[in-house]
PDB file of N, CA and C in Angstrom:
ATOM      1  N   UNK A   1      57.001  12.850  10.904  1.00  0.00           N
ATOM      2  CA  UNK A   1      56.479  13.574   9.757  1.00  0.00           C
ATOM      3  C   UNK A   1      55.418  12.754   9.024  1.00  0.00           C
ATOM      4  N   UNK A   2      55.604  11.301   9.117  1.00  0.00           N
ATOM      5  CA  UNK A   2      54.611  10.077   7.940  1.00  0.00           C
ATOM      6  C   UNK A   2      53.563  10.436   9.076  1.00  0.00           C
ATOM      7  N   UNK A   3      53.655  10.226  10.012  1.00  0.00           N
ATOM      8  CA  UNK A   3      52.234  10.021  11.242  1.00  0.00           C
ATOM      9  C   UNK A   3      51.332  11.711  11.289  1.00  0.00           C
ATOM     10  N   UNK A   4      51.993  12.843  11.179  1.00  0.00           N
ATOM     11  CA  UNK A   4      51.141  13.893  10.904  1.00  0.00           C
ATOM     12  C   UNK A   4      50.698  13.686   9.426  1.00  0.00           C
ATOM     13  N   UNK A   5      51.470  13.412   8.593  1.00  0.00           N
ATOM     14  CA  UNK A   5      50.280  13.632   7.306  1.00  0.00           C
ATOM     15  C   UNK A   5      49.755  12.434   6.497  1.00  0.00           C
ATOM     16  N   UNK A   6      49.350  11.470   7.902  1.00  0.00           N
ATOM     17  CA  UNK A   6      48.730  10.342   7.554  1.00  0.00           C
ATOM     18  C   UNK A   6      47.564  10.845   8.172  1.00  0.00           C
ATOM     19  N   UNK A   7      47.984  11.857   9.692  1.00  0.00           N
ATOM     20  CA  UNK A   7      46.742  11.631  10.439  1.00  0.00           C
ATOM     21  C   UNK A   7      45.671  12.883   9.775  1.00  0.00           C
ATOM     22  N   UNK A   8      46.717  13.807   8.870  1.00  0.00           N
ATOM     23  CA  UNK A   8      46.146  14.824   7.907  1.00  0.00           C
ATOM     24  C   UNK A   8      45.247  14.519   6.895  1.00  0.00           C
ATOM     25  N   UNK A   9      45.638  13.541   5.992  1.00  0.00           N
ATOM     26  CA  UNK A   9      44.789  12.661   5.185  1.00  0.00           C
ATOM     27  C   UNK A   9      43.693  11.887   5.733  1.00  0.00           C
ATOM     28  N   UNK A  10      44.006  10.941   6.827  1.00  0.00           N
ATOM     29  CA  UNK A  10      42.654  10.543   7.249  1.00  0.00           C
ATOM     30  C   UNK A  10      41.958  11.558   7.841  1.00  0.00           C
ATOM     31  N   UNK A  11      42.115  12.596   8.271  1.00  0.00           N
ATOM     32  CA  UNK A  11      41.258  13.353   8.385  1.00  0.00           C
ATOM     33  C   UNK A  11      40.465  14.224   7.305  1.00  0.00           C
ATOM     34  N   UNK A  12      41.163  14.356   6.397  1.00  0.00           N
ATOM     35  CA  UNK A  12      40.711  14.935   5.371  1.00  0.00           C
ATOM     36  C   UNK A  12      39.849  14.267   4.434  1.00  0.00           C
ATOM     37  N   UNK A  13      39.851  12.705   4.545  1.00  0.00           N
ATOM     38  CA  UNK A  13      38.698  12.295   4.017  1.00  0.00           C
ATOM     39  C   UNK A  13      37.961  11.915   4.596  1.00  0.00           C
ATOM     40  N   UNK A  14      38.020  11.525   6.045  1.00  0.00           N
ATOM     41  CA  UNK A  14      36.792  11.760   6.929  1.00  0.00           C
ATOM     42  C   UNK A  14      35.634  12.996   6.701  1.00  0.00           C
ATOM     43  N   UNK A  15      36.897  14.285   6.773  1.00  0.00           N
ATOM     44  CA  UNK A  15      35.882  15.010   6.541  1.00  0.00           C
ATOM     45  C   UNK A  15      34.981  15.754   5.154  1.00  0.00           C
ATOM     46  N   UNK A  16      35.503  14.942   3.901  1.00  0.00           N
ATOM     47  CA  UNK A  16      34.956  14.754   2.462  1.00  0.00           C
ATOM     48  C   UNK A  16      33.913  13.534   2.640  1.00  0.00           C
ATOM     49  N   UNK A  17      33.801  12.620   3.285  1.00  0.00           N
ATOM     50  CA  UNK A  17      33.166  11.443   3.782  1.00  0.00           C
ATOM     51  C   UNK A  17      31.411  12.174   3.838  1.00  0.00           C
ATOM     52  N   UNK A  18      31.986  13.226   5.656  1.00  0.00           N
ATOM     53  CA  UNK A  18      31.254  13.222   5.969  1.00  0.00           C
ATOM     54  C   UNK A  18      30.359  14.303   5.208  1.00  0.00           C
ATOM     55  N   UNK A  19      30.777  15.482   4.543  1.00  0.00           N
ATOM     56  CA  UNK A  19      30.426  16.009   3.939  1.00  0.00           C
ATOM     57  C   UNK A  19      29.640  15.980   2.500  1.00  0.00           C
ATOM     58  N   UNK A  20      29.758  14.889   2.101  1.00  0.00           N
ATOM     59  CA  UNK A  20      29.621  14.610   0.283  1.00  0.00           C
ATOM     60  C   UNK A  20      28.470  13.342   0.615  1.00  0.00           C
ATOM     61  N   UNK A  21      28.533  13.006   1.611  1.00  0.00           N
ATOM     62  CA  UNK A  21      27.322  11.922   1.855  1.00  0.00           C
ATOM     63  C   UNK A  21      25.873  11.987   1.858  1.00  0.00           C
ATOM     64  N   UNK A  22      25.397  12.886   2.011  1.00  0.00           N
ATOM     65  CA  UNK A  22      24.314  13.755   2.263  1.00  0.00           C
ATOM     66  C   UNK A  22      23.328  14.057   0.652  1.00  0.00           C
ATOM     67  N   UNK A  23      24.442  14.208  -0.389  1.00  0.00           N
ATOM     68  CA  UNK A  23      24.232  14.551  -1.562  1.00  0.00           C
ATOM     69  C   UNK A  23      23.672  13.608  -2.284  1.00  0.00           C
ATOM     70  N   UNK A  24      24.146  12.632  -2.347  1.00  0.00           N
ATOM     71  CA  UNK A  24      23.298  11.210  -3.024  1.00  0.00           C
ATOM     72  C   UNK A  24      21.914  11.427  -2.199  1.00  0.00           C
ATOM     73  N   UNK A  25      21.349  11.113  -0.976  1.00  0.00           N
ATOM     74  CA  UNK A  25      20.294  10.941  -0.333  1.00  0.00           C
ATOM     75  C   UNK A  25      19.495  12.614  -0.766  1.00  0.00           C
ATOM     76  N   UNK A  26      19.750  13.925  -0.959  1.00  0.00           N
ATOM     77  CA  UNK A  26      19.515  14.904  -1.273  1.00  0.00           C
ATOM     78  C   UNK A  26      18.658  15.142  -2.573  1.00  0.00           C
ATOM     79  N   UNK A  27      19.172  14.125  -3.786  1.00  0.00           N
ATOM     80  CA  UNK A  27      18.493  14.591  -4.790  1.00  0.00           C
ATOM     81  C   UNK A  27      16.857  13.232  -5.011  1.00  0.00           C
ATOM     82  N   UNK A  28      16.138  13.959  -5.803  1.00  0.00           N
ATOM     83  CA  UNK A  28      15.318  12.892  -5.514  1.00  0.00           C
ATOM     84  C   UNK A  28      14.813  12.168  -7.178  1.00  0.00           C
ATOM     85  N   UNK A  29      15.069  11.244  -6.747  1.00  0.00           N
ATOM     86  CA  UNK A  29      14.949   9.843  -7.909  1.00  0.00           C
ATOM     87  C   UNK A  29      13.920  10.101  -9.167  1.00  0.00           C
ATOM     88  N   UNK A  30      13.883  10.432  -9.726  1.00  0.00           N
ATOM     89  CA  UNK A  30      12.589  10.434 -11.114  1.00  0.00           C
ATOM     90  C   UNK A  30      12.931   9.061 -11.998  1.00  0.00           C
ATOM     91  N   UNK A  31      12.271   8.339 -12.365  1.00  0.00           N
ATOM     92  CA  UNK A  31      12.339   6.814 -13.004  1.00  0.00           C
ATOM     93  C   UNK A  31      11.443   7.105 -13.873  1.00  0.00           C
ATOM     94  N   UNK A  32      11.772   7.517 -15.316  1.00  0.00           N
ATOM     95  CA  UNK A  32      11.453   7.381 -16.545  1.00  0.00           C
ATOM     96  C   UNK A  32      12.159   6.631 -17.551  1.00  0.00           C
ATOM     97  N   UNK A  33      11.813   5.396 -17.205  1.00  0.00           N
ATOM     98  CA  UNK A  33      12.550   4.146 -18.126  1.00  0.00           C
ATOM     99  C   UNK A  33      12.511   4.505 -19.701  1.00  0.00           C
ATOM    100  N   UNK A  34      13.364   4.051 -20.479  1.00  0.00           N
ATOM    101  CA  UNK A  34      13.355   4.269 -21.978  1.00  0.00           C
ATOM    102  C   UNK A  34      12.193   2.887 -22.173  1.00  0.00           C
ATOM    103  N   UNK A  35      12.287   2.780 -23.727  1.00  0.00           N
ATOM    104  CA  UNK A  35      11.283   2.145 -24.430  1.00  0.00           C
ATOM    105  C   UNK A  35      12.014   0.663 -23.945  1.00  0.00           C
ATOM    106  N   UNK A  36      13.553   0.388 -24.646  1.00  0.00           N
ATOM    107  CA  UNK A  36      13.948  -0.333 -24.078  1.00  0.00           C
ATOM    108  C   UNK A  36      14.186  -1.487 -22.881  1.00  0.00           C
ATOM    109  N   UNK A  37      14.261  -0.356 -21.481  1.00  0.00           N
ATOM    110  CA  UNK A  37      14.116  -0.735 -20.554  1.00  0.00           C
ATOM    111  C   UNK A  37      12.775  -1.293 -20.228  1.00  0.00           C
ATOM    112  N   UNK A  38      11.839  -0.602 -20.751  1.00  0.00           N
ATOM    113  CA  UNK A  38      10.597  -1.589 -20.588  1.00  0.00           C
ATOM    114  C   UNK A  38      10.278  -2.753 -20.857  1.00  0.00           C
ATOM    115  N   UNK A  39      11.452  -2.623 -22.549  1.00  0.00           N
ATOM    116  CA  UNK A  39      10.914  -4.362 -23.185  1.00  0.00           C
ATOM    117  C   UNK A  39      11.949  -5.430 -22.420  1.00  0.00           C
ATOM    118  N   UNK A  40      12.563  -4.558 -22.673  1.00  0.00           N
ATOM    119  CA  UNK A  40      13.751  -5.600 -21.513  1.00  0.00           C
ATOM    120  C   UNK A  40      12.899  -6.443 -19.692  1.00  0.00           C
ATOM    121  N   UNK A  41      12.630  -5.259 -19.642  1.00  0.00           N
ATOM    122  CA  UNK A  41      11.689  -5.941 -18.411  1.00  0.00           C
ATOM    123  C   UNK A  41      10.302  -6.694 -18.360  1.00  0.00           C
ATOM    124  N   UNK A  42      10.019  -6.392 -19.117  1.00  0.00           N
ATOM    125  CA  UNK A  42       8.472  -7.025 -19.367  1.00  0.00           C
ATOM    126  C   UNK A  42       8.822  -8.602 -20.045  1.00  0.00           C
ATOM    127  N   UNK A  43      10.140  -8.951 -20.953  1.00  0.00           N
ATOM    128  CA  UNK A  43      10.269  -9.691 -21.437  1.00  0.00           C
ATOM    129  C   UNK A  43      11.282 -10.924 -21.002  1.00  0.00           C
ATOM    130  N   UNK A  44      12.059 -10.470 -20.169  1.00  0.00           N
ATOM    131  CA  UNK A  44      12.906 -11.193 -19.397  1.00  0.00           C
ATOM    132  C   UNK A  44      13.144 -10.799 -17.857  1.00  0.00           C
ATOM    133  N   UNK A  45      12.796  -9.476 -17.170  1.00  0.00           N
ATOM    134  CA  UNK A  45      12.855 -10.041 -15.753  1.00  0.00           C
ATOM    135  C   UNK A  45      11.723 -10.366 -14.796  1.00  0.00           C
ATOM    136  N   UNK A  46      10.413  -9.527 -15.701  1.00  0.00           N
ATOM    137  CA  UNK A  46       9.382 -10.429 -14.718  1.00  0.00           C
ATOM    138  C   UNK A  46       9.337 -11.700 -15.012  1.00  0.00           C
ATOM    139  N   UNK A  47       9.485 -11.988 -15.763  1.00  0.00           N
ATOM    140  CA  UNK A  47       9.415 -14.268 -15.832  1.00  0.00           C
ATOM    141  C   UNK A  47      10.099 -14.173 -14.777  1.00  0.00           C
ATOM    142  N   UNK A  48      11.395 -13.605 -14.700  1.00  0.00           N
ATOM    143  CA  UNK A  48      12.683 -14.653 -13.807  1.00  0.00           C
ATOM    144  C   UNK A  48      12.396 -14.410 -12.540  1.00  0.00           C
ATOM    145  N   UNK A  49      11.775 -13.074 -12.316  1.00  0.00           N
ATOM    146  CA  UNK A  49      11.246 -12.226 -11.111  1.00  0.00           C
ATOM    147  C   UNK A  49       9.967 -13.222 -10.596  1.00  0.00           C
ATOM    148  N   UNK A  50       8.945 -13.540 -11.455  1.00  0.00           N
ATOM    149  CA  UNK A  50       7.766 -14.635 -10.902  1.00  0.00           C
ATOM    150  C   UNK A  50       8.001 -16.077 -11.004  1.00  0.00           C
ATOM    151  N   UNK A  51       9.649 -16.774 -11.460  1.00  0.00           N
ATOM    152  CA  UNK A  51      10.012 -17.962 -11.061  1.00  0.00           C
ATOM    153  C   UNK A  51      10.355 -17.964  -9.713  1.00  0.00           C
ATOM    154  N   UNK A  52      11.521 -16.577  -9.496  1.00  0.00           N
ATOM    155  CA  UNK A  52      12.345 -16.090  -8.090  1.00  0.00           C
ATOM    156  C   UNK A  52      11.155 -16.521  -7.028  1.00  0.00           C
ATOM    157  N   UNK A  53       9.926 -15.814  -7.244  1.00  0.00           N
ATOM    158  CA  UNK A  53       8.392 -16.300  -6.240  1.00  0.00           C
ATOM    159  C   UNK A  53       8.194 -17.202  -5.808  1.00  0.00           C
ATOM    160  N   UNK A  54       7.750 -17.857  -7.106  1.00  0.00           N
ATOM    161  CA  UNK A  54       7.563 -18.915  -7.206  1.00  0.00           C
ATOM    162  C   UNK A  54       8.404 -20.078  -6.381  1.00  0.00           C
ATOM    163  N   UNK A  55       9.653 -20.489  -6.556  1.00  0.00           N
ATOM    164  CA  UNK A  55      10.953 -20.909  -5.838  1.00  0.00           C
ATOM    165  C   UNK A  55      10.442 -20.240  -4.265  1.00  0.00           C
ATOM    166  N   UNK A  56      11.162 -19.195  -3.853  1.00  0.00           N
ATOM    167  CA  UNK A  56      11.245 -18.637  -3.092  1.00  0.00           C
ATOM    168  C   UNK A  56       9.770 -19.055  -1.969  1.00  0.00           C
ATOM    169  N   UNK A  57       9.064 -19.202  -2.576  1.00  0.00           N
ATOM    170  CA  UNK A  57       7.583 -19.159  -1.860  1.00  0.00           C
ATOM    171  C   UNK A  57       7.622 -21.017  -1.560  1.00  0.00           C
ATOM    172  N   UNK A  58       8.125 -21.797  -1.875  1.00  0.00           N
ATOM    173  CA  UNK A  58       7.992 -23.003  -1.863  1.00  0.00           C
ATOM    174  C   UNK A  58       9.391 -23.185  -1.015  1.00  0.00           C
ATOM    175  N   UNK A  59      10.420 -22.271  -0.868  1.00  0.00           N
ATOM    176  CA  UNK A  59      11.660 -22.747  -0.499  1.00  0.00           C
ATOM    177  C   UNK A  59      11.701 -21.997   1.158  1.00  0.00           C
ATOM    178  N   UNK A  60      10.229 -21.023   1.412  1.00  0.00           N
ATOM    179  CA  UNK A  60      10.070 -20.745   2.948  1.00  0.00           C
ATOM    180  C   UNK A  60       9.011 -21.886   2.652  1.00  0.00           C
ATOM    181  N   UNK A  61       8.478 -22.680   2.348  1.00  0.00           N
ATOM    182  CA  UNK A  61       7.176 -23.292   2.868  1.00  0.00           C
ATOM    183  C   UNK A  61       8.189 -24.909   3.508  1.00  0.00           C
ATOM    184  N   UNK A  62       9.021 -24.940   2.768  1.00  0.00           N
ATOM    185  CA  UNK A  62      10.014 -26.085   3.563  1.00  0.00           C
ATOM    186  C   UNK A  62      10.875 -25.904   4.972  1.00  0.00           C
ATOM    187  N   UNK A  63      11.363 -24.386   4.440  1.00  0.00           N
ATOM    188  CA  UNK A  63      12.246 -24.120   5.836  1.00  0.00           C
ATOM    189  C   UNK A  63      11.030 -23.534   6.908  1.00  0.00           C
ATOM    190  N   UNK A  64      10.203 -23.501   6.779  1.00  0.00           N
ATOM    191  CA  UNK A  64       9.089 -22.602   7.943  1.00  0.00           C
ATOM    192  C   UNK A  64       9.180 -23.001   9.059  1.00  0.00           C
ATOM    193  N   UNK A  65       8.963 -25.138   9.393  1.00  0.00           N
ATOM    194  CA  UNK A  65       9.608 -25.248  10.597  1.00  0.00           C
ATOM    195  C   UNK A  65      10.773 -24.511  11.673  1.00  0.00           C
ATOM    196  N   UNK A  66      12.239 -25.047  10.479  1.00  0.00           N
ATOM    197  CA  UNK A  66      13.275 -24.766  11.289  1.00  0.00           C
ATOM    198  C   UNK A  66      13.966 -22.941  11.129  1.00  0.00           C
ATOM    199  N   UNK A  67      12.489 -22.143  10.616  1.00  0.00           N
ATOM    200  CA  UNK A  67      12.518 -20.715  10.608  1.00  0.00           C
ATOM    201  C   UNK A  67      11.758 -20.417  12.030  1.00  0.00           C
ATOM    202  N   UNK A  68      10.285 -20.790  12.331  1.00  0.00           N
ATOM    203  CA  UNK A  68       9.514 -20.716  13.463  1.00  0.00           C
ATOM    204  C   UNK A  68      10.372 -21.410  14.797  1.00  0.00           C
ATOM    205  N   UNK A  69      11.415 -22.156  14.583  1.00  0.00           N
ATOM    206  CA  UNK A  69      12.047 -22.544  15.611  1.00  0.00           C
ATOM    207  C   UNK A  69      13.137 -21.838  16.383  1.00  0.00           C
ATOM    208  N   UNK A  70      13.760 -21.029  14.781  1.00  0.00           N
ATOM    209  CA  UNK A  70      14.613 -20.126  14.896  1.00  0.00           C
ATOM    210  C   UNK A  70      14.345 -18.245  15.461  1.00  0.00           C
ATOM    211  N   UNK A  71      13.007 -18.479  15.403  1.00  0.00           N
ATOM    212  CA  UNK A  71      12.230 -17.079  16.053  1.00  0.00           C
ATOM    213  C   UNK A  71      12.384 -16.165  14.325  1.00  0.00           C
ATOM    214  N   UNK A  72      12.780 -16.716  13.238  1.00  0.00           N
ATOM    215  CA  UNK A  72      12.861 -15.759  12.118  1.00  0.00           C
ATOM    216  C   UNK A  72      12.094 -16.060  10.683  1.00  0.00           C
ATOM    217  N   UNK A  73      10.713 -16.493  11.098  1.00  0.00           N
ATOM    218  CA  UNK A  73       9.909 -16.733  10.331  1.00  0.00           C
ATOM    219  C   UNK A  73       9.619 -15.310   9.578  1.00  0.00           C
ATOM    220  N   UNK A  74       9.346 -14.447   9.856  1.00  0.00           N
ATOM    221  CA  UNK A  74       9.061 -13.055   9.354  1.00  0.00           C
ATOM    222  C   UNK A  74      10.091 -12.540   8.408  1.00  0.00           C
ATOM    223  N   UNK A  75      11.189 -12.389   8.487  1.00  0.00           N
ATOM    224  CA  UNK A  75      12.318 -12.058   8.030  1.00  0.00           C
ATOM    225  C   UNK A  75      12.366 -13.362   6.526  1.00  0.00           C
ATOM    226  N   UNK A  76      12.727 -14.535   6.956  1.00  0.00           N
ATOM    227  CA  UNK A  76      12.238 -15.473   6.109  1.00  0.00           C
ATOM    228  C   UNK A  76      11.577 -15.667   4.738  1.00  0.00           C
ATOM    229  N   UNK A  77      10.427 -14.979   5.622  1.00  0.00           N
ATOM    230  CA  UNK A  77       8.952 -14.529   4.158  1.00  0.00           C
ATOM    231  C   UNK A  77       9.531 -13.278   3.541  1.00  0.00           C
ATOM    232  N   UNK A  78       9.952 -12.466   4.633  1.00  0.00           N
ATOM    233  CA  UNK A  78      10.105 -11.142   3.862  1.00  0.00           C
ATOM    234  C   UNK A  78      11.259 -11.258   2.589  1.00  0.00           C
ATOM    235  N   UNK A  79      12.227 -11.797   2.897  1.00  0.00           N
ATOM    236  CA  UNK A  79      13.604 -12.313   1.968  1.00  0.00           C
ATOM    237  C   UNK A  79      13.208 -13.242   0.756  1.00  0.00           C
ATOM    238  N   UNK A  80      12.483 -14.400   1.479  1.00  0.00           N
ATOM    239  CA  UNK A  80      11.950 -15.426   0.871  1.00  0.00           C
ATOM    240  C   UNK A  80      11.145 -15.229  -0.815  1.00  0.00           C
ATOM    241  N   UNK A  81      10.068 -14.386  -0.330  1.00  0.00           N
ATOM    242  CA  UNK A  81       8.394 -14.412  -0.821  1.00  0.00           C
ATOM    243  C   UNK A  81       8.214 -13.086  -1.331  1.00  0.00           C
ATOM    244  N   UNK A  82       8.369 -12.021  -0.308  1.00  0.00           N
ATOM    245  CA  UNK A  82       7.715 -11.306  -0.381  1.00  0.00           C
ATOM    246  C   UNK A  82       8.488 -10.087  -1.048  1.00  0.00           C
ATOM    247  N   UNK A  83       9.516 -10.216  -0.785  1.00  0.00           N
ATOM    248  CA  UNK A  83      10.876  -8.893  -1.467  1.00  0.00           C
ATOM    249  C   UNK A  83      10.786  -9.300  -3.598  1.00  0.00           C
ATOM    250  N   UNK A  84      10.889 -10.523  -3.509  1.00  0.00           N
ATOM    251  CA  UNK A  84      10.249 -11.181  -5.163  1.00  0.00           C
ATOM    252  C   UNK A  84       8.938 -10.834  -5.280  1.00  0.00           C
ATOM    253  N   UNK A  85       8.196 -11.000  -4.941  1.00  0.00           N
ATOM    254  CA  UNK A  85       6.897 -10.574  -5.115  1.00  0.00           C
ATOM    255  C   UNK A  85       6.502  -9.188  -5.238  1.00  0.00           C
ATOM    256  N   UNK A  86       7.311  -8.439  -4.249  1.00  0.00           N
ATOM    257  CA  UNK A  86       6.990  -6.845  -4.162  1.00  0.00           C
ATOM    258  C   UNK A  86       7.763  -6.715  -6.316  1.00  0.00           C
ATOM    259  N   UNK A  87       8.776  -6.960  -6.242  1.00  0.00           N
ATOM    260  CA  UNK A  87       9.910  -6.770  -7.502  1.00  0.00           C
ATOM    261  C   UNK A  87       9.010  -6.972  -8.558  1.00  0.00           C
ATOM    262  N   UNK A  88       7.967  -8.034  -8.628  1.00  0.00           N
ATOM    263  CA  UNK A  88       7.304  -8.858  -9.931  1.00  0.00           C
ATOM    264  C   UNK A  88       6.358  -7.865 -10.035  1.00  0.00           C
ATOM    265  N   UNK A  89       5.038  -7.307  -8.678  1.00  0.00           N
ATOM    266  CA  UNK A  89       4.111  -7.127  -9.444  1.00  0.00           C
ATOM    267  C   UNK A  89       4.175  -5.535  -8.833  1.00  0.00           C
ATOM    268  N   UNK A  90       4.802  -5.448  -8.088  1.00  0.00           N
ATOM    269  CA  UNK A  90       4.389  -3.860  -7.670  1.00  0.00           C
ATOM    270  C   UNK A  90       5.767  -3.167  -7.872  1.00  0.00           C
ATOM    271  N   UNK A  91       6.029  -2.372  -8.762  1.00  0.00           N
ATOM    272  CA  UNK A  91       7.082  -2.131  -9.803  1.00  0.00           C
ATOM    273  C   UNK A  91       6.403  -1.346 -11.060  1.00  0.00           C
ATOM    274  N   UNK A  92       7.018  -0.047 -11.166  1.00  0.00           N
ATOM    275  CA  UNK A  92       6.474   0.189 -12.493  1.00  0.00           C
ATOM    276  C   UNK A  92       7.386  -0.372 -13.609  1.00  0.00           C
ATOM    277  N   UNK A  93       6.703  -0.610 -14.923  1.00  0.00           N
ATOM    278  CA  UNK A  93       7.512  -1.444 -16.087  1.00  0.00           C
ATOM    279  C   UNK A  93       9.020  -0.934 -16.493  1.00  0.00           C
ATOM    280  N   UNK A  94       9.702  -1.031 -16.316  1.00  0.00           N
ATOM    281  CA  UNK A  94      11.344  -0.649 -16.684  1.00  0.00           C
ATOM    282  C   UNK A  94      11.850   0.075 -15.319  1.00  0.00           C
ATOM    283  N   UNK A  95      11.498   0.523 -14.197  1.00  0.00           N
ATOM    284  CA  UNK A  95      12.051   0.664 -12.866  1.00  0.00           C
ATOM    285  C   UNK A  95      12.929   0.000 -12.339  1.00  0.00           C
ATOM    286  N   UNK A  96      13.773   0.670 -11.495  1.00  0.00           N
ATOM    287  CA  UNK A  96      14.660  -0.323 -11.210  1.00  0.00           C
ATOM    288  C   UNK A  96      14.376  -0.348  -9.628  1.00  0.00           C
ATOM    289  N   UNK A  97      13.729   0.632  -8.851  1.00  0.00           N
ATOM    290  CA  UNK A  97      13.108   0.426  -7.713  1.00  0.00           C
ATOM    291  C   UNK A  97      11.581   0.065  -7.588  1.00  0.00           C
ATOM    292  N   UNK A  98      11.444  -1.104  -6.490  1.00  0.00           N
ATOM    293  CA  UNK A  98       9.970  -1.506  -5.944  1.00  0.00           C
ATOM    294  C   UNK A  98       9.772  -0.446  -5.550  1.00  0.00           C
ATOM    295  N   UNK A  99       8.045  -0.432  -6.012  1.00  0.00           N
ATOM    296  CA  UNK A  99       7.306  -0.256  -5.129  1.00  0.00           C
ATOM    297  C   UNK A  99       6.326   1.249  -5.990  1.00  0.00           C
ATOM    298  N   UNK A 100       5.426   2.030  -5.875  1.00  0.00           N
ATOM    299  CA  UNK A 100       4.566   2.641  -7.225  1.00  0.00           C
ATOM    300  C   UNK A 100       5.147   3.899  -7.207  1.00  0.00           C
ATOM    301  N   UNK A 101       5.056   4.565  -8.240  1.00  0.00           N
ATOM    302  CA  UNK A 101       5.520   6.066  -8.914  1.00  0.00           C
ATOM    303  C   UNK A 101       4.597   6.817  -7.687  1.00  0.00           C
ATOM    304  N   UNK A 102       5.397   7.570  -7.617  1.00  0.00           N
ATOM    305  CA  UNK A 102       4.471   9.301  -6.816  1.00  0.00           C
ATOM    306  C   UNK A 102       3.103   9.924  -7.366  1.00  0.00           C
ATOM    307  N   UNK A 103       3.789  10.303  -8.722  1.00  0.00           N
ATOM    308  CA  UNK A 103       2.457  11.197  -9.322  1.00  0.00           C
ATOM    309  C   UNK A 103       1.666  10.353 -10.423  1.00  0.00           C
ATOM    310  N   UNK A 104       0.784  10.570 -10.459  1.00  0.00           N
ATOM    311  CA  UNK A 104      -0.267  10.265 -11.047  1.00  0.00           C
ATOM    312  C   UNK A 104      -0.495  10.621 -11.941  1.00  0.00           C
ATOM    313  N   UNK A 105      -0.690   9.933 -12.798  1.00  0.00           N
ATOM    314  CA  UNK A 105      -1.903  10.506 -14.373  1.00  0.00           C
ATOM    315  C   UNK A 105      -2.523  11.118 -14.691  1.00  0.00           C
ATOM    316  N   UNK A 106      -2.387  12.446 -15.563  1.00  0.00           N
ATOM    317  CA  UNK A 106      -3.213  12.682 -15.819  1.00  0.00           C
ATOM    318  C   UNK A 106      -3.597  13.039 -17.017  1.00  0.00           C
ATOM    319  N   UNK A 107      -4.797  12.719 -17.400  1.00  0.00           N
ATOM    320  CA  UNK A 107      -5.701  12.968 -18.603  1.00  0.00           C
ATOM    321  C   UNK A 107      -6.272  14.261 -19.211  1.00  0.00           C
ATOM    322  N   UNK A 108      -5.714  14.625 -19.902  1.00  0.00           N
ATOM    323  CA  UNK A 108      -5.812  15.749 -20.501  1.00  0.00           C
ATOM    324  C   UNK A 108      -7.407  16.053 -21.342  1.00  0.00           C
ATOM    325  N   UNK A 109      -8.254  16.967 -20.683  1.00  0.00           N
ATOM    326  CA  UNK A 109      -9.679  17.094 -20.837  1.00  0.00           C
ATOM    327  C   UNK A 109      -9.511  17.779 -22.217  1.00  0.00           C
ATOM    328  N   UNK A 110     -10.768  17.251 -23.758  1.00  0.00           N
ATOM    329  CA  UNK A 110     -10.573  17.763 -24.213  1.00  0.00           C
ATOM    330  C   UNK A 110     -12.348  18.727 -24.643  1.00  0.00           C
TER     331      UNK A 110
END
């Protein structure tokens, strides 16, 4: 009797699993930071975000040898350098995802 309505339950959230997963990836993201979130970011995580670089960019320029030896120089930079770098400057101000907004600006003709 425990082994059918164990194998009832795992099935039953297998199939809530597979079903309800879809929904997160479904809706699509709009990032309109408050006032807040902006000062918050402009004021404390890009510094820490262009130290992270900074570090990071000096801490592949040491391991680069025993990265190019390892065949994972690319990966390296990308983790290293370049994932901080994307975060610091290509980012809109209070976002919490890299990388630029969709729509564009526009200026209202008067």
């Amino acid at each position: 009797m425990t082994q059918k309505l164990s194998r009832t339950l795992i099935a039953a959230v297998a199939a809530c699993l597979l079903a309800f997963s879809s929904i997160g990836h479904a809706r699509a993201i709009d990032e309109s930071p408050s006032a807040l979130a902006m000062t918050g970011d402009a004021l404390f995580a890009r510094p820490v975000l262009f130290a992270t670089t900074l570090v990071g960019g000096a801490v592949y320029l040491v391991s680069l040898p025993f990265s190019l030896l390892g065949g994972n120089a690319d990966e390296a930079g990308e983790t290293l350098f370049l994932g901080p770098a994307r975060a610091t400057f290509v980012r809109c101000l209070g976002c919490a995802r890299s990388g630029r907004k969709d729509e564009q600006a526009s200026y209202a003709s008067n």
